[in-house]
N, C-alpha and C. Protein backbone atom coordinates (compact mmCIF):
# COMPACT_ATOMS: atom_id res chain seq x y z
N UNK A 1 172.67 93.85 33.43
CA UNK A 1 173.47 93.63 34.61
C UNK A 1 173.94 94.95 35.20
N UNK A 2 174.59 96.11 34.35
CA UNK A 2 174.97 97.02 34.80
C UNK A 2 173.85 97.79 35.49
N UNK A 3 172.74 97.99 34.48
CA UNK A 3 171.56 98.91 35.27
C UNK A 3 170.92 97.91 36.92
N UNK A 4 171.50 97.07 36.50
CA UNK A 4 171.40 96.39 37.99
C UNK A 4 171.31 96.81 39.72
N UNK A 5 173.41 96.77 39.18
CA UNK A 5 174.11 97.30 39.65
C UNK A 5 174.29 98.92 39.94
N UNK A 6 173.87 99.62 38.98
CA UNK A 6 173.42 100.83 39.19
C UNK A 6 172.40 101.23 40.10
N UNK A 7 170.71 100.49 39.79
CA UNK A 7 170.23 100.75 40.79
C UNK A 7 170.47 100.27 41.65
N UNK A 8 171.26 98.89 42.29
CA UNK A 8 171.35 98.33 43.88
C UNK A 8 172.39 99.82 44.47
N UNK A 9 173.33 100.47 43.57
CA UNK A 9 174.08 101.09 43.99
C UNK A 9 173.32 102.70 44.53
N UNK A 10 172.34 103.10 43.80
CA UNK A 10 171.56 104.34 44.15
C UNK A 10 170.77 103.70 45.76
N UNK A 11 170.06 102.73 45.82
CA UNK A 11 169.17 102.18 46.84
C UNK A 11 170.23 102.10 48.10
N UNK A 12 171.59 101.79 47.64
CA UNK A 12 172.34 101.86 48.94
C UNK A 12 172.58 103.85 49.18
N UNK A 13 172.93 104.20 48.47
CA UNK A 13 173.16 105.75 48.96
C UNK A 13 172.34 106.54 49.42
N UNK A 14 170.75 106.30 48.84
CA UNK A 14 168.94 106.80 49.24
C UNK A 14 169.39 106.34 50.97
N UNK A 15 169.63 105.08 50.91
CA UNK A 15 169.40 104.54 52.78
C UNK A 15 170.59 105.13 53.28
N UNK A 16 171.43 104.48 53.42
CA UNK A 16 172.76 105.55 53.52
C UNK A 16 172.67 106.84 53.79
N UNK A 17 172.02 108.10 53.30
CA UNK A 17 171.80 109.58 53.21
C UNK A 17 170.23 109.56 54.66
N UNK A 18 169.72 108.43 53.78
CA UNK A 18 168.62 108.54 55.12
C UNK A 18 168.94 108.10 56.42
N UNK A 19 169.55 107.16 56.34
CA UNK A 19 170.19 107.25 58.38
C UNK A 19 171.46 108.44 58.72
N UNK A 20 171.44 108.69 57.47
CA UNK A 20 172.68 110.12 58.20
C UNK A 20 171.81 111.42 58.51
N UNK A 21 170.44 111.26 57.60
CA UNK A 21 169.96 112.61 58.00
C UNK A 21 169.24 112.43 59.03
N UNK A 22 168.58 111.13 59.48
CA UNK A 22 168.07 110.43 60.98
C UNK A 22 168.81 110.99 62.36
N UNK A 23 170.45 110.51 61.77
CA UNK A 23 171.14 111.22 63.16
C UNK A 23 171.38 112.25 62.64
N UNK A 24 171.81 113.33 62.25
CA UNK A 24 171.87 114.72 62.05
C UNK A 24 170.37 115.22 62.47
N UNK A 25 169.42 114.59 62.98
CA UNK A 25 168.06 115.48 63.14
C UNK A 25 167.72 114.93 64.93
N UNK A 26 168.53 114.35 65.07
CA UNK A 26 168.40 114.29 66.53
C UNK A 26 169.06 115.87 67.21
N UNK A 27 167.89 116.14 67.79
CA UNK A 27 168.74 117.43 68.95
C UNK A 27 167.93 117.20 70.23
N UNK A 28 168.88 118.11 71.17
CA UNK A 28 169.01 117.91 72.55
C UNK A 28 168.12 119.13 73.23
N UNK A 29 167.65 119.04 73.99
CA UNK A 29 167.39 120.05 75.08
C UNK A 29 167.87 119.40 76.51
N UNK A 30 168.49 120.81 77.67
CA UNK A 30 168.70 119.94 78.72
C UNK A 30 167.84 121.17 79.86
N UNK A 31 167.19 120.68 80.50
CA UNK A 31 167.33 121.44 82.21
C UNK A 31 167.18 120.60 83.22
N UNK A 32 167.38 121.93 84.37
CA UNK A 32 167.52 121.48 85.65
C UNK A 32 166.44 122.08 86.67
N UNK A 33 165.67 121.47 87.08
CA UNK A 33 165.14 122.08 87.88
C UNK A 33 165.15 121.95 89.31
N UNK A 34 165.03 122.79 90.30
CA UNK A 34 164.89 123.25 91.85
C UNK A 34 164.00 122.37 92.34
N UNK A 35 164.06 121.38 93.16
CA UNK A 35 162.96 120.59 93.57
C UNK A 35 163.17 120.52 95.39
N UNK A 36 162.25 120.19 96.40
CA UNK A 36 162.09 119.52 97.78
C UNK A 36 162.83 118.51 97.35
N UNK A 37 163.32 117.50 98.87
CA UNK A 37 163.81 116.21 98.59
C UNK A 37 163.05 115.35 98.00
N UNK A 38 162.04 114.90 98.20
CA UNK A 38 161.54 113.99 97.61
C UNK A 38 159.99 114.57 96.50
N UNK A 39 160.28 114.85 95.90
CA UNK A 39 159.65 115.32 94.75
C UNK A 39 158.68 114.29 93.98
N UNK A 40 157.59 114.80 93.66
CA UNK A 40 156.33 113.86 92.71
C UNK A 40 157.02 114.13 91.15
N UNK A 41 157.99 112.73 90.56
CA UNK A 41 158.09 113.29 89.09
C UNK A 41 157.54 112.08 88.13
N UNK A 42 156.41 112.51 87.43
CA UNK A 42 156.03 112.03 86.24
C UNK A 42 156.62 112.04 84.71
N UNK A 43 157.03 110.81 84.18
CA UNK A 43 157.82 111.30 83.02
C UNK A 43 157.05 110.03 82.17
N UNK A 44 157.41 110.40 80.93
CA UNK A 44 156.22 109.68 79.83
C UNK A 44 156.52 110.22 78.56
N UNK A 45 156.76 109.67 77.72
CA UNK A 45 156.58 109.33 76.09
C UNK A 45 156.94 108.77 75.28
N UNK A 46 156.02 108.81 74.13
CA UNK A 46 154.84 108.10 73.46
C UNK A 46 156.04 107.20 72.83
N UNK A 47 157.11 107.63 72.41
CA UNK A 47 158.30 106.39 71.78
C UNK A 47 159.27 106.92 72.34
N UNK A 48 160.31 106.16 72.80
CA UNK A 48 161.33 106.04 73.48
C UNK A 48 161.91 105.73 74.80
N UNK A 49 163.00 105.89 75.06
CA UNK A 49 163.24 105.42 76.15
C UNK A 49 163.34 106.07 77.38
N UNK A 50 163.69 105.24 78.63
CA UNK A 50 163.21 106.62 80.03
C UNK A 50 164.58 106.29 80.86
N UNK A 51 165.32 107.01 81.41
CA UNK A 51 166.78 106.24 82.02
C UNK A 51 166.71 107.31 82.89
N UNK A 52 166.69 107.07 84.33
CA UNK A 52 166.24 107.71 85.86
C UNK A 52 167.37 106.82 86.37
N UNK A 53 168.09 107.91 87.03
CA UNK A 53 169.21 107.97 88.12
C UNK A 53 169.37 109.10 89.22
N UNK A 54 169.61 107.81 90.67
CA UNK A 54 169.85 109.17 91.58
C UNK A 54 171.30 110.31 91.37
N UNK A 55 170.73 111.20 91.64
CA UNK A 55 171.27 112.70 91.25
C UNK A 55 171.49 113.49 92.56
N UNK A 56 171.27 114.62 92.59
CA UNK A 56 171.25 115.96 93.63
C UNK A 56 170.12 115.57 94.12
N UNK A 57 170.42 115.66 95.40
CA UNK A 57 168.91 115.89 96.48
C UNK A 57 168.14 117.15 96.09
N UNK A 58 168.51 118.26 95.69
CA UNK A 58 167.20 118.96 95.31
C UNK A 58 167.34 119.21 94.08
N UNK A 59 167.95 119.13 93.19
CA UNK A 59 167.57 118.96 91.85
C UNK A 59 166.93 117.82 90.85
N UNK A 60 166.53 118.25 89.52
CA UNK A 60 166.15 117.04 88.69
C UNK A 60 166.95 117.71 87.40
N UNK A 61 167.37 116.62 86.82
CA UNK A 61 168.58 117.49 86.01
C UNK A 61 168.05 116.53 84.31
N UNK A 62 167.77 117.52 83.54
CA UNK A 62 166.73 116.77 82.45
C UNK A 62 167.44 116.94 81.53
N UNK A 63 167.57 115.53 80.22
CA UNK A 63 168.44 115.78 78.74
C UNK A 63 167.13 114.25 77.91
N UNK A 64 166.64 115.41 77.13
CA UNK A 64 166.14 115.03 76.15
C UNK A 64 166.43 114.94 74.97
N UNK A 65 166.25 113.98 73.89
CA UNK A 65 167.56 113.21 72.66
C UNK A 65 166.00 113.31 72.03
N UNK A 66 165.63 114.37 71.19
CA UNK A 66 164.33 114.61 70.22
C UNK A 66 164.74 114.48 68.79
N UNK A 67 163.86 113.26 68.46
CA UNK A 67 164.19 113.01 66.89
C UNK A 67 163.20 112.67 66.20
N UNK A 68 163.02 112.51 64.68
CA UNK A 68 161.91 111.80 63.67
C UNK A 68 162.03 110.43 64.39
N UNK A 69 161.14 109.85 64.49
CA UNK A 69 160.44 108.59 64.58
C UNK A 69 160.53 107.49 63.28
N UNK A 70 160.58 108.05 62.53
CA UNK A 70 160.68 107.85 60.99
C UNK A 70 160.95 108.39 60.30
N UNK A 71 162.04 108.80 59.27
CA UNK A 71 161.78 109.46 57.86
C UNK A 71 161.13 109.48 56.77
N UNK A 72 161.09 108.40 56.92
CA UNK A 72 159.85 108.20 55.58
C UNK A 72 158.96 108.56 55.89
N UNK A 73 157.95 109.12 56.86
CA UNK A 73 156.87 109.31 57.41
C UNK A 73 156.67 110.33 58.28
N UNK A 74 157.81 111.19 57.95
CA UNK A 74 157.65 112.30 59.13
C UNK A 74 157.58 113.77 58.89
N UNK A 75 157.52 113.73 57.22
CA UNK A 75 156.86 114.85 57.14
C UNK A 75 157.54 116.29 57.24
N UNK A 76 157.32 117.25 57.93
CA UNK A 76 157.96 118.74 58.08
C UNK A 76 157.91 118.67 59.80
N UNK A 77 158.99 117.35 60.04
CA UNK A 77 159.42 116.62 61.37
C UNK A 77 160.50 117.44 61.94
N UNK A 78 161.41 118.10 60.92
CA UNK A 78 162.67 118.82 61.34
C UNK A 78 161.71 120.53 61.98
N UNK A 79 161.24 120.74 62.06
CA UNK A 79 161.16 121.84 62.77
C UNK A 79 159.96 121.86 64.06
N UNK A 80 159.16 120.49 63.90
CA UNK A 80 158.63 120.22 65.10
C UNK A 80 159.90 119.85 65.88
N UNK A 81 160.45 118.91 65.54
CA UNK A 81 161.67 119.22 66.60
C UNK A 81 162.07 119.72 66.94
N UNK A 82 162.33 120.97 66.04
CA UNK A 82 162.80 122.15 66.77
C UNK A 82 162.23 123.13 67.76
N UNK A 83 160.73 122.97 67.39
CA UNK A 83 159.52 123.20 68.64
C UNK A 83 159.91 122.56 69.83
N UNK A 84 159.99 121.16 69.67
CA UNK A 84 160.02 120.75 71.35
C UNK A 84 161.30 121.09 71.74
N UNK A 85 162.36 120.98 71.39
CA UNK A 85 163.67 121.30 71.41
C UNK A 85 163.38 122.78 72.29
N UNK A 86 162.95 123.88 71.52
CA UNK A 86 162.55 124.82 71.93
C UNK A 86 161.68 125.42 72.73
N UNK A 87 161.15 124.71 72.90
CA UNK A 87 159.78 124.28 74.41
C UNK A 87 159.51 123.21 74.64
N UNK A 88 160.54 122.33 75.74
CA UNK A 88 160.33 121.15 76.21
C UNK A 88 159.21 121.22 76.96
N UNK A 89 158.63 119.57 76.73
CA UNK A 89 157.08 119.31 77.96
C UNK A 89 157.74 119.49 79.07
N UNK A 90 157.78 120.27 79.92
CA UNK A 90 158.22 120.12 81.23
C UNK A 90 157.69 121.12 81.75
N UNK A 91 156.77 121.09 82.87
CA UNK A 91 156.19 121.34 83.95
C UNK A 91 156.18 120.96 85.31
N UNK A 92 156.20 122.55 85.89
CA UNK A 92 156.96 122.56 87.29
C UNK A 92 155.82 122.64 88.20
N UNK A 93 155.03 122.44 89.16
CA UNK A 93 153.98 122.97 90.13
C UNK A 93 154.57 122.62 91.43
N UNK A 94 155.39 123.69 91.90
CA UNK A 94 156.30 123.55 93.33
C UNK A 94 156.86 121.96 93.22
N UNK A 95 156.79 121.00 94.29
CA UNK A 95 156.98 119.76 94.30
C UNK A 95 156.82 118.59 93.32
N UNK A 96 156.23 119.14 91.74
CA UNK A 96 155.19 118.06 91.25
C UNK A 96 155.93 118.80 89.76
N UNK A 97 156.26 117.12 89.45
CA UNK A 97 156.86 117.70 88.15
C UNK A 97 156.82 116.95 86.91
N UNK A 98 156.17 117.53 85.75
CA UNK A 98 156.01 116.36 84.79
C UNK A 98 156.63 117.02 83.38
N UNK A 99 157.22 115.39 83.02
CA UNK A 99 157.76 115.54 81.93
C UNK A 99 157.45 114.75 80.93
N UNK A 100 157.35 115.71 80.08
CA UNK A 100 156.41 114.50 78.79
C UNK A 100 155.82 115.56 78.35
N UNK A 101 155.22 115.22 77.25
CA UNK A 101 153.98 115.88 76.41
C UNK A 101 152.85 115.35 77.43
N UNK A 102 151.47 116.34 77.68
CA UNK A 102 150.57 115.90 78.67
C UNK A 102 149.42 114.70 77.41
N UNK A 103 149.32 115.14 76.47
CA UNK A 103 148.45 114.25 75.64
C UNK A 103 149.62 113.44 74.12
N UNK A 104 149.76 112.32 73.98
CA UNK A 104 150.56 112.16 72.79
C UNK A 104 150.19 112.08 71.82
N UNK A 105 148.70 112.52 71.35
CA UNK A 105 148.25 112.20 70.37
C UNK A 105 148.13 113.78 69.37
N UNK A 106 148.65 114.83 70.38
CA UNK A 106 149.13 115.93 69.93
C UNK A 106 149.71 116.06 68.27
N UNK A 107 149.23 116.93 67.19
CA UNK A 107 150.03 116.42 66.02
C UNK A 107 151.30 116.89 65.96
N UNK A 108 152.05 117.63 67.22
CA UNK A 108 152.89 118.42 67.60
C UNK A 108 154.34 116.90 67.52
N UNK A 109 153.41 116.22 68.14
CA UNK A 109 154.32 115.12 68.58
C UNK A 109 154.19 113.74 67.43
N UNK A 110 153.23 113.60 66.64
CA UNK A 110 152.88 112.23 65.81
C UNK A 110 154.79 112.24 65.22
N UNK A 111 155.08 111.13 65.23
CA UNK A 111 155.95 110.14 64.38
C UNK A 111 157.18 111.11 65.22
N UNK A 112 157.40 111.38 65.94
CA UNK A 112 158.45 112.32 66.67
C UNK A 112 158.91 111.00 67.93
N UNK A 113 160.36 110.98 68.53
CA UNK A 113 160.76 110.39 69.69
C UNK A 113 161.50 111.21 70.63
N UNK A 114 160.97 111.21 71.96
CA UNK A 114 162.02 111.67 72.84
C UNK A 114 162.77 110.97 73.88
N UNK A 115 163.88 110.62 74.28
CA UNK A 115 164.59 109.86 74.83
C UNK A 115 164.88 110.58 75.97
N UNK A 116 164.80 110.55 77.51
CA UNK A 116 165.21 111.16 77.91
C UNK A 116 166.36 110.11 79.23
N UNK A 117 167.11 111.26 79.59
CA UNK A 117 168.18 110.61 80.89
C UNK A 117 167.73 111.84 81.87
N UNK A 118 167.50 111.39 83.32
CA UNK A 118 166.88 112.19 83.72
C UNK A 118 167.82 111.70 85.50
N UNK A 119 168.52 112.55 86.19
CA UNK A 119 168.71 112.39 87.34
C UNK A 119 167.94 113.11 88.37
N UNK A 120 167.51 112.51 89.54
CA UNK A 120 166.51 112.88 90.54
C UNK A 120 167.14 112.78 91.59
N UNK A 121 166.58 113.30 93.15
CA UNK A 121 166.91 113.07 94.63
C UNK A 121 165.89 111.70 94.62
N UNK A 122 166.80 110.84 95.21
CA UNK A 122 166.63 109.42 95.73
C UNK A 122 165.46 109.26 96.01
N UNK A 123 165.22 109.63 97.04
CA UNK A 123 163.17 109.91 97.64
C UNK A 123 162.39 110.13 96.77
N UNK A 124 163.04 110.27 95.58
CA UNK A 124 161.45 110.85 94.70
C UNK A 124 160.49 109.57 94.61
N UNK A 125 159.18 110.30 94.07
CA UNK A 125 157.94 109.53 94.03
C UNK A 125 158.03 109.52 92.33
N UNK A 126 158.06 108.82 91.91
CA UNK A 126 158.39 108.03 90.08
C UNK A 126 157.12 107.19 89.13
N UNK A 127 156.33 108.65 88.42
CA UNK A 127 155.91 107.52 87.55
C UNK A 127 156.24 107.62 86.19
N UNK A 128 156.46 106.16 85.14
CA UNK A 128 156.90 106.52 84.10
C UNK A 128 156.36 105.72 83.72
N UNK A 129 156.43 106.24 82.22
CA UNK A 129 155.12 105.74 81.07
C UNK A 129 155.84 106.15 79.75
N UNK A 130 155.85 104.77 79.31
CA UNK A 130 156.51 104.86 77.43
C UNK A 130 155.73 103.81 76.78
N UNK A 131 155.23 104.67 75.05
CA UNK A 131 154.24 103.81 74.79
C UNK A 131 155.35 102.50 74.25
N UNK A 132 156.43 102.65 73.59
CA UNK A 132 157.17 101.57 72.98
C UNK A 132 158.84 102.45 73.47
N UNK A 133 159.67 101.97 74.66
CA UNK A 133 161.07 102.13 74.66
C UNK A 133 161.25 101.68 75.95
N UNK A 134 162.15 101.49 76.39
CA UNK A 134 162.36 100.93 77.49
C UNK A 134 163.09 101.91 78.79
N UNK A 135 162.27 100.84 79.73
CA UNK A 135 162.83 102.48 80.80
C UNK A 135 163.87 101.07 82.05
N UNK A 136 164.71 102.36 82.10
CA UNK A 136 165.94 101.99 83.37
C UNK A 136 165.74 102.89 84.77
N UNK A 137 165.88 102.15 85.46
CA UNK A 137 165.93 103.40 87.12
C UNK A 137 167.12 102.20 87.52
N UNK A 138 167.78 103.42 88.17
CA UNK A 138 169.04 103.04 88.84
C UNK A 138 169.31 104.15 89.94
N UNK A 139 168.84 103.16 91.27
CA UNK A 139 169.32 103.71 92.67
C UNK A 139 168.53 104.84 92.88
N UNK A 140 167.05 105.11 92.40
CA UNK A 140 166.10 105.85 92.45
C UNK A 140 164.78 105.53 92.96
N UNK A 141 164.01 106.31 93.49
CA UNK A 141 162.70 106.21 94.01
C UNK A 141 161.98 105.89 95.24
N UNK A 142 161.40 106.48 95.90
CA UNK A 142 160.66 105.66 97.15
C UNK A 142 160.09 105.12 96.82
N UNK A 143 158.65 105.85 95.71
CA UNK A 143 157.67 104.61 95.31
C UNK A 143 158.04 104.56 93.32
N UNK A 144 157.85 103.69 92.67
CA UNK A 144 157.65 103.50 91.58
C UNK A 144 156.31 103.14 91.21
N UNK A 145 156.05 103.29 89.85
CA UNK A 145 155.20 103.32 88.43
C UNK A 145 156.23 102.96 87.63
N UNK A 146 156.10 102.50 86.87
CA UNK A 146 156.55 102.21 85.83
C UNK A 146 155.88 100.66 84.62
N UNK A 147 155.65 102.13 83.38
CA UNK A 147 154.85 101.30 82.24
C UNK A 147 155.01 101.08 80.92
N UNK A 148 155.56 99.99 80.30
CA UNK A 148 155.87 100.24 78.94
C UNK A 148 155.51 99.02 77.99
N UNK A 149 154.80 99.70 77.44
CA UNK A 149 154.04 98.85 76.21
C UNK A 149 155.01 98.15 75.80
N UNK A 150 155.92 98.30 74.69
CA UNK A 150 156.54 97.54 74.22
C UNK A 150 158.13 97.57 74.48
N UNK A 151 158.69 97.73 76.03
CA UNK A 151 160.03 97.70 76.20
C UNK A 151 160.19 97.18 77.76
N UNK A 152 161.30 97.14 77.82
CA UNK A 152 161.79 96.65 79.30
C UNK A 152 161.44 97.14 79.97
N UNK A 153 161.38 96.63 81.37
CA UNK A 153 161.81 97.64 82.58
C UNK A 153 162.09 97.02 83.66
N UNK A 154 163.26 97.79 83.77
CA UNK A 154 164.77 97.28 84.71
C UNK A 154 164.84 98.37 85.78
N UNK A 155 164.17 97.90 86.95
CA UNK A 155 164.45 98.91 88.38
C UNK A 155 165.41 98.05 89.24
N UNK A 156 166.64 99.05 89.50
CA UNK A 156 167.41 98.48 90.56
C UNK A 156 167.98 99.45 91.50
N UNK A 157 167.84 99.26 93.26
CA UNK A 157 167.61 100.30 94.14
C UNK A 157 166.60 101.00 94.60
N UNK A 158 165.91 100.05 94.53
CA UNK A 158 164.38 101.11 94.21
C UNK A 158 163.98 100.88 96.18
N UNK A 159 163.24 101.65 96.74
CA UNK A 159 163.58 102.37 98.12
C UNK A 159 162.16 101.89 98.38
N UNK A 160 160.97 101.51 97.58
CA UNK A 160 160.09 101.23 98.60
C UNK A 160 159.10 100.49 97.62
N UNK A 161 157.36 100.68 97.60
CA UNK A 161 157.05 99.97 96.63
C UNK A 161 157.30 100.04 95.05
N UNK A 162 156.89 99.04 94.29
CA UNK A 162 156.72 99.74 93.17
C UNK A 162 155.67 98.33 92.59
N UNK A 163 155.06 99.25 91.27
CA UNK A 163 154.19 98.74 90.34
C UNK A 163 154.95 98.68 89.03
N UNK A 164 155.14 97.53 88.04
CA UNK A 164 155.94 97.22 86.96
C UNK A 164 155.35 96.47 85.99
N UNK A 165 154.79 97.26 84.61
CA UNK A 165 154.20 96.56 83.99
C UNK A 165 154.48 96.53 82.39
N UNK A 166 154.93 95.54 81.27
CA UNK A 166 155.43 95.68 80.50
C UNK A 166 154.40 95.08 79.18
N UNK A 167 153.81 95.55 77.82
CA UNK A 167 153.34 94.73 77.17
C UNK A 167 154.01 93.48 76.86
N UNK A 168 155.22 93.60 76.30
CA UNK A 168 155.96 92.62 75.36
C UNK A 168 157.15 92.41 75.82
N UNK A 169 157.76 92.77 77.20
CA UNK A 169 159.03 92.20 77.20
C UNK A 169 159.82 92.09 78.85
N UNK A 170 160.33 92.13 78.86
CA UNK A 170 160.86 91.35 80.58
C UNK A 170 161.22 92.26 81.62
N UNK A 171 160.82 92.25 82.63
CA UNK A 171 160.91 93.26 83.94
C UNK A 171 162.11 92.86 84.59
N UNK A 172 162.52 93.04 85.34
CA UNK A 172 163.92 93.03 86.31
C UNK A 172 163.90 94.04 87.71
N UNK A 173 163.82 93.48 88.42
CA UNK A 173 163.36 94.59 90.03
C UNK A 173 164.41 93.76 91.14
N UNK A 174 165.05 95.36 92.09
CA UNK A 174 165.92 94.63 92.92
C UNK A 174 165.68 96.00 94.28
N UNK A 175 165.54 95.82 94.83
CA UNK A 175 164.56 96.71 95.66
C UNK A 175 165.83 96.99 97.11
N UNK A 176 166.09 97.63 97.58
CA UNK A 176 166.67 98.05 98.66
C UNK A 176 165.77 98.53 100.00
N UNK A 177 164.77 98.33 99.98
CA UNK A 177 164.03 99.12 101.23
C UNK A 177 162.46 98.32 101.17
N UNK A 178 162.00 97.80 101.92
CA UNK A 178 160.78 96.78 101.91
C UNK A 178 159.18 97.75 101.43
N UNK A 179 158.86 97.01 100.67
CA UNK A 179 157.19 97.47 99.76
C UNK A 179 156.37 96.10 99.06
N UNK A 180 155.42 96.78 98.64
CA UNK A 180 155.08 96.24 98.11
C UNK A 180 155.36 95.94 96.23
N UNK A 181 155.36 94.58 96.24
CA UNK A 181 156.12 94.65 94.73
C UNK A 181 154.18 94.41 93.82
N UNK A 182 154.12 95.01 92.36
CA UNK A 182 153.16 94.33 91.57
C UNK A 182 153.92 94.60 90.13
N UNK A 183 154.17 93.21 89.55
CA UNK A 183 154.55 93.02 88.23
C UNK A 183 153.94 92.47 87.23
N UNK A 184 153.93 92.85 85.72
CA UNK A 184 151.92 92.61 85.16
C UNK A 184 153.20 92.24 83.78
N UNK A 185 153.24 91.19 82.94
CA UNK A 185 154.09 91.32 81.63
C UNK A 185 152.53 90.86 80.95
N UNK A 186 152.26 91.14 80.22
CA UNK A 186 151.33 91.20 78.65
C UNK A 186 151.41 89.81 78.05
């Protein structure tokens, strides 16, 4: 009975230690970048979530939440994080701006999540792509994209068309300015 109790008591402190070192390995990167009013921004990755809000007319103001994906499975995860942490995907080409890793199958990125909150000028042109997290826009975009395998997606304010497509779970669209709507659920 005691060695029981002993091990149920080690199995709670193993999990316990492992979701504390889960959040202790989350870190942040933030920027801002100089953009035209209505700016081309692409944002995308491979796990997590995407949360787009209107912001500054010429800025895009970026905070990425980079963590293991898993602990059990992630390996020498704490200092790839600290890679992207330390060189976020983000690419500028005047008007055209993408954020994300360009390929996710990168081993830079395997079992890694980035979460990002991202504010834009209203006009922007928006595509977003998450393989599993769910993406929010609020009071953003002329045109939308927006794609996510296995999470929501909730556009509200959205300024002109948009395309909305989800593997596994429920869309929500409330549009302020007349387009064309296309919504695809899995």
């Amino acid at each position: 009975m005691n060695v029981r109790i002993l091990a149920s008591a080690v199995l709670t402190f193993a999990v316990a230690v492992s979701f504390a070192a889960d959040n202790t390995a989350t870190r942040t990167f933030e920027r801002t970048l100089n953009v035209a009013a209505s700016p081309n921004v692409s944002v995308a990755t491979g796990s997590g979530y995407i949360h787009l809000s209107s912001g500054s007319d010429r800025q895009i103001h970026i905070i990425g939440h980079v963590h293991p994906n898993n602990s059990w499975f992630s390996g020498n995860s704490s200092s790839r994080v600290e890679e992207i942490v330390n060189h976020p995907p983000i690419i500028q080409s005047g008007n055209n701006v993408r954020i994300g890793p360009e390929h996710h199958n990168d081993d830079l990125y395997n079992n890694i999540a980035i979460d990002y909150d991202i504010s834009l000028p209203t006009a922007s042109a928006i595509n977003a792509a998450t393989g599993s997290g769910s993406i929010q826009i609020q009071d953003v975009g002329s045109t939308l994209k927006a794609v996510s395998g296995s999470g929501t997606v909730h556009a509200q304010g959205i300024h002109g068309p948009a395309d909305l497509q989800t593997g596994s779970a429920n869309i929500a669209l409330q549009q302020v300015a007349s387009g064309d709507v296309r919504a695809q659920k899995g």
